[in-house]
Protein backbone atom coordinates (compact mmCIF):
# COMPACT_ATOMS: atom_id res chain seq x y z
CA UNK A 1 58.50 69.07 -69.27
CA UNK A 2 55.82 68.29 -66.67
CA UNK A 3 55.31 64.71 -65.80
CA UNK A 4 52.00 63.88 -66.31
CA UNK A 5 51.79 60.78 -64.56
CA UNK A 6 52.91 62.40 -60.97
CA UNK A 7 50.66 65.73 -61.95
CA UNK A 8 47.74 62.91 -62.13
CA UNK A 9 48.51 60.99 -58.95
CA UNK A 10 49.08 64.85 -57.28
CA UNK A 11 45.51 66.06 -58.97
CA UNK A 12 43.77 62.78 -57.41
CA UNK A 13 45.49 63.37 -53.98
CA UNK A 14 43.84 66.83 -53.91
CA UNK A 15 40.60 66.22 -54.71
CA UNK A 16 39.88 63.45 -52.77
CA UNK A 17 42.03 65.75 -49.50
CA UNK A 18 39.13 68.29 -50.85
CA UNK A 19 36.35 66.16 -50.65
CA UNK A 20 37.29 64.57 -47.11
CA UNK A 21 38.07 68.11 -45.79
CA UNK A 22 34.70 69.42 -47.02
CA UNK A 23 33.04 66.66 -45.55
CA UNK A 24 34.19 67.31 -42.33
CA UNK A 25 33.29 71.05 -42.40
CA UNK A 26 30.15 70.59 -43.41
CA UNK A 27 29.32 67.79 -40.96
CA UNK A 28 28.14 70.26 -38.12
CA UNK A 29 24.39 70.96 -39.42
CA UNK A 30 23.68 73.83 -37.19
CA UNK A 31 26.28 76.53 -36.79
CA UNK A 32 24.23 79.64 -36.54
CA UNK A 33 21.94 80.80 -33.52
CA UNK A 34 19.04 80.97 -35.68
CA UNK A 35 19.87 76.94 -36.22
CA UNK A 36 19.67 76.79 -32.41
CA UNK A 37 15.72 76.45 -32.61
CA UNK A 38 16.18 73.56 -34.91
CA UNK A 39 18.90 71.88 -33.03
CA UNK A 40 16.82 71.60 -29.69
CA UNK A 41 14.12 70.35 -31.80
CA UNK A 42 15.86 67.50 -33.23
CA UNK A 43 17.33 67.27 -29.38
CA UNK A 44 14.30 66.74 -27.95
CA UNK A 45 13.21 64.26 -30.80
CA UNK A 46 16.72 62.44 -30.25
CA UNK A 47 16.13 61.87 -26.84
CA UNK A 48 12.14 60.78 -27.05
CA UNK A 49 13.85 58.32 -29.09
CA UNK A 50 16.45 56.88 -26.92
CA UNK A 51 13.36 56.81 -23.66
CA UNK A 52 11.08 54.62 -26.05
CA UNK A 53 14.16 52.33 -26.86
CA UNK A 54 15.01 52.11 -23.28
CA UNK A 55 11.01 51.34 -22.10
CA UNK A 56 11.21 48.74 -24.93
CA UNK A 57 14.58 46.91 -23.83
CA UNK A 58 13.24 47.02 -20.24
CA UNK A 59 10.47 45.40 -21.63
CA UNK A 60 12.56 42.57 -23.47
CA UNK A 61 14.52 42.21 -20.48
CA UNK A 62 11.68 41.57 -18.71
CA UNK A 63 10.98 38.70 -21.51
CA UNK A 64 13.93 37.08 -20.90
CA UNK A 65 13.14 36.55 -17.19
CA UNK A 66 9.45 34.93 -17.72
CA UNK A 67 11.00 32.81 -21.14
CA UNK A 68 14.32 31.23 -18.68
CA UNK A 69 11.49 30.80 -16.05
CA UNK A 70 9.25 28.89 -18.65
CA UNK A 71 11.70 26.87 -20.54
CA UNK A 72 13.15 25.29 -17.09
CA UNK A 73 9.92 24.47 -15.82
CA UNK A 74 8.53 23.05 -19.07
CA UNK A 75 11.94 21.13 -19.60
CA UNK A 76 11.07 19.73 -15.70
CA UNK A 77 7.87 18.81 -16.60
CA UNK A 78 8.67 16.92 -19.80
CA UNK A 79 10.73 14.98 -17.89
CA UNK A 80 8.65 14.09 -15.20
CA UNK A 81 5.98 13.92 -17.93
CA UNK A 82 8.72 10.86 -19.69
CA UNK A 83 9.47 9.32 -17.00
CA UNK A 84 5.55 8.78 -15.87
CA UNK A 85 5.17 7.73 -19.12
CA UNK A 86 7.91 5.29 -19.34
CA UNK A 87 6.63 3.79 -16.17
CA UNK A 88 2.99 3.23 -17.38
CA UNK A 89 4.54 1.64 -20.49
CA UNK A 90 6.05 -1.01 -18.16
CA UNK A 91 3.08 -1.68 -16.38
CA UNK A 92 1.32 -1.70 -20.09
CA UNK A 93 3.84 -4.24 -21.29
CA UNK A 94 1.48 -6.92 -19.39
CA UNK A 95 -1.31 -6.43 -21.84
CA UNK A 96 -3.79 -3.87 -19.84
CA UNK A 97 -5.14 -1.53 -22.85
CA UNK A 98 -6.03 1.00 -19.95
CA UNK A 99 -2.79 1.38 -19.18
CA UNK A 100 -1.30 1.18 -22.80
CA UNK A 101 -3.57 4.04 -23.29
CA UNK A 102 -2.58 6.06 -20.09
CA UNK A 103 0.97 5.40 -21.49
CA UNK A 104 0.26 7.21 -24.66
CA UNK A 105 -1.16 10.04 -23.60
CA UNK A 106 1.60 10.44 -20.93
CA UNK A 107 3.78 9.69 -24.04
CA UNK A 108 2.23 12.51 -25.77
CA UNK A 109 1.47 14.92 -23.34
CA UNK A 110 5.41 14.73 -22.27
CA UNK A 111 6.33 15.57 -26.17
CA UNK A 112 4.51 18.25 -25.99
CA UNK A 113 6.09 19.82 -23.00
CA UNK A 114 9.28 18.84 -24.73
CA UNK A 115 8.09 20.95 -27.58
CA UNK A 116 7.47 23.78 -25.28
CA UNK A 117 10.73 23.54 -23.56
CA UNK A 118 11.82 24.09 -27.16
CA UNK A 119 9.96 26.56 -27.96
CA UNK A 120 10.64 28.37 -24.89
CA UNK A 121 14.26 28.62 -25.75
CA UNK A 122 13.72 29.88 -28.97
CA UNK A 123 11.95 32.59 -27.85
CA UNK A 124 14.74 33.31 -25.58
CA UNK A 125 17.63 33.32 -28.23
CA UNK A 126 14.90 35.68 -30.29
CA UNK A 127 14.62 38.04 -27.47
CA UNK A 128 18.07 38.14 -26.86
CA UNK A 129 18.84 39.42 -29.88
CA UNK A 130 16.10 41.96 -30.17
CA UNK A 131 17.66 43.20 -27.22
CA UNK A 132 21.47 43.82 -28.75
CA UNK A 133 18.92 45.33 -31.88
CA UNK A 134 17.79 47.68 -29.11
CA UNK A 135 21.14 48.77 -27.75
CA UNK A 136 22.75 48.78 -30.76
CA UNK A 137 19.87 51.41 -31.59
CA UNK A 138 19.88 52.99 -28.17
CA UNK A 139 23.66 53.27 -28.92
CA UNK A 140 23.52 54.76 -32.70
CA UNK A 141 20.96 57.59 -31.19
CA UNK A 142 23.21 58.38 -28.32
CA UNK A 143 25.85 59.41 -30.68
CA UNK A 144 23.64 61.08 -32.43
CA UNK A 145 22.29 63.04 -29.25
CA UNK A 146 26.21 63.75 -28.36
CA UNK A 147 26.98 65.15 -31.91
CA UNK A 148 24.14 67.86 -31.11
CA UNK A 149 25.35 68.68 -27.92
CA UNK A 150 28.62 69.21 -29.73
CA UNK A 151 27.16 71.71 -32.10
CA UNK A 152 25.18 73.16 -29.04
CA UNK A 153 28.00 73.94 -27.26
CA UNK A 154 29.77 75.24 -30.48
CA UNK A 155 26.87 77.95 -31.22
CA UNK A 156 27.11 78.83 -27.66
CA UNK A 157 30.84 79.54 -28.24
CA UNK A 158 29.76 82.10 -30.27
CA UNK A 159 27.75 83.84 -28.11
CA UNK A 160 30.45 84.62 -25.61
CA UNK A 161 32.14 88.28 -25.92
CA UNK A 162 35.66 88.34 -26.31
CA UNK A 163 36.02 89.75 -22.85
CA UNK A 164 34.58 87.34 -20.89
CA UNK A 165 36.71 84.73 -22.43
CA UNK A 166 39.81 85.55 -20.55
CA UNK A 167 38.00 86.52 -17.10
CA UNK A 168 37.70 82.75 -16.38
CA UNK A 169 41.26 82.36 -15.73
CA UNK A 170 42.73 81.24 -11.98
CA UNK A 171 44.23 84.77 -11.55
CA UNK A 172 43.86 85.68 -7.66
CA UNK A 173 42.44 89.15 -7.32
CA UNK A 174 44.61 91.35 -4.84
């Protein structure tokens, strides 16, 4: 008597051993030499990629620089800014609305650096993560570019005659 619920578990094995094994043969797209003209186009493509990902993350890189550069300074200033402004209000305090006014503006002018400081940071944090974007991307195509020279070097396999297979050996001629 066959026991149907092994021949099910055993049936459900094999297919899904099937499927996996037939996904890995038919993961090499280009096997043939006539494929070859199609694999260095997508090579080329691949790698025109990966050079405008690269220009970009220099480019963000370079970001990163000028936004550290311009939140320190503005965070400098805004303090500066504060403490000018924290000075005039003391001289304000004894009832000169010239210098009540010069303490608000000062007042203002220094939130607005703080702002900027802020602002400046944010931009960093942003840029930083465009940046992992890009080499996550950069990263993703070089895989991609190293799966083709796989299959490259597979096609070129081919090529070889059997005889010139063994004649790279380390045999020492006499």
């Amino acid at each position: 008597m066959i026991n149907f619920k092994r021949f099910g578990i055993f049936s459900g094995v094999f297919v899904c051993a099937t499927f996996v094994f037939h996904g890995f043969a038919e993961a090499q797209k280009y096997k043939t030499l006539a494929d070859t003209a199609d694999l260095n186009k997508e090579y080329g493509e691949v790698s025109l990629d990966i050079s405008k990902l690269n220009t970009k993350l220099i480019t963000e890189k370079n970001k990163t620089a000028e936004f550290q550069s311009k939140s320190s300074s503005t965070a400098k200033d805004a303090v500066s800014t504060g403490q000018d402004s924290k000075a005039q209000a003391s001289i304000a305090a004894d009832g000169n609305t010239t210098e009540t006014k010069k303490a608000v503006n000062d007042a203002k002018k220094a939130d607005k650096q703080a702002n900027n400081a802020k602002n400046a940071i944010s931009d960093e944090n942003n840029n930083s993560k465009k940046i992992d974007k890009l080499n996550a991307e950069i990263a993703k195509k070089q895989q991609k570019l190293d799966e083709l020279e796989i299959q490259r070097a597979a096609i070129m396999m081919q090529l070889k005659p059997v005889s010139t297979i063994g004649a790279d050996s380390t045999a020492v001629p006499r």
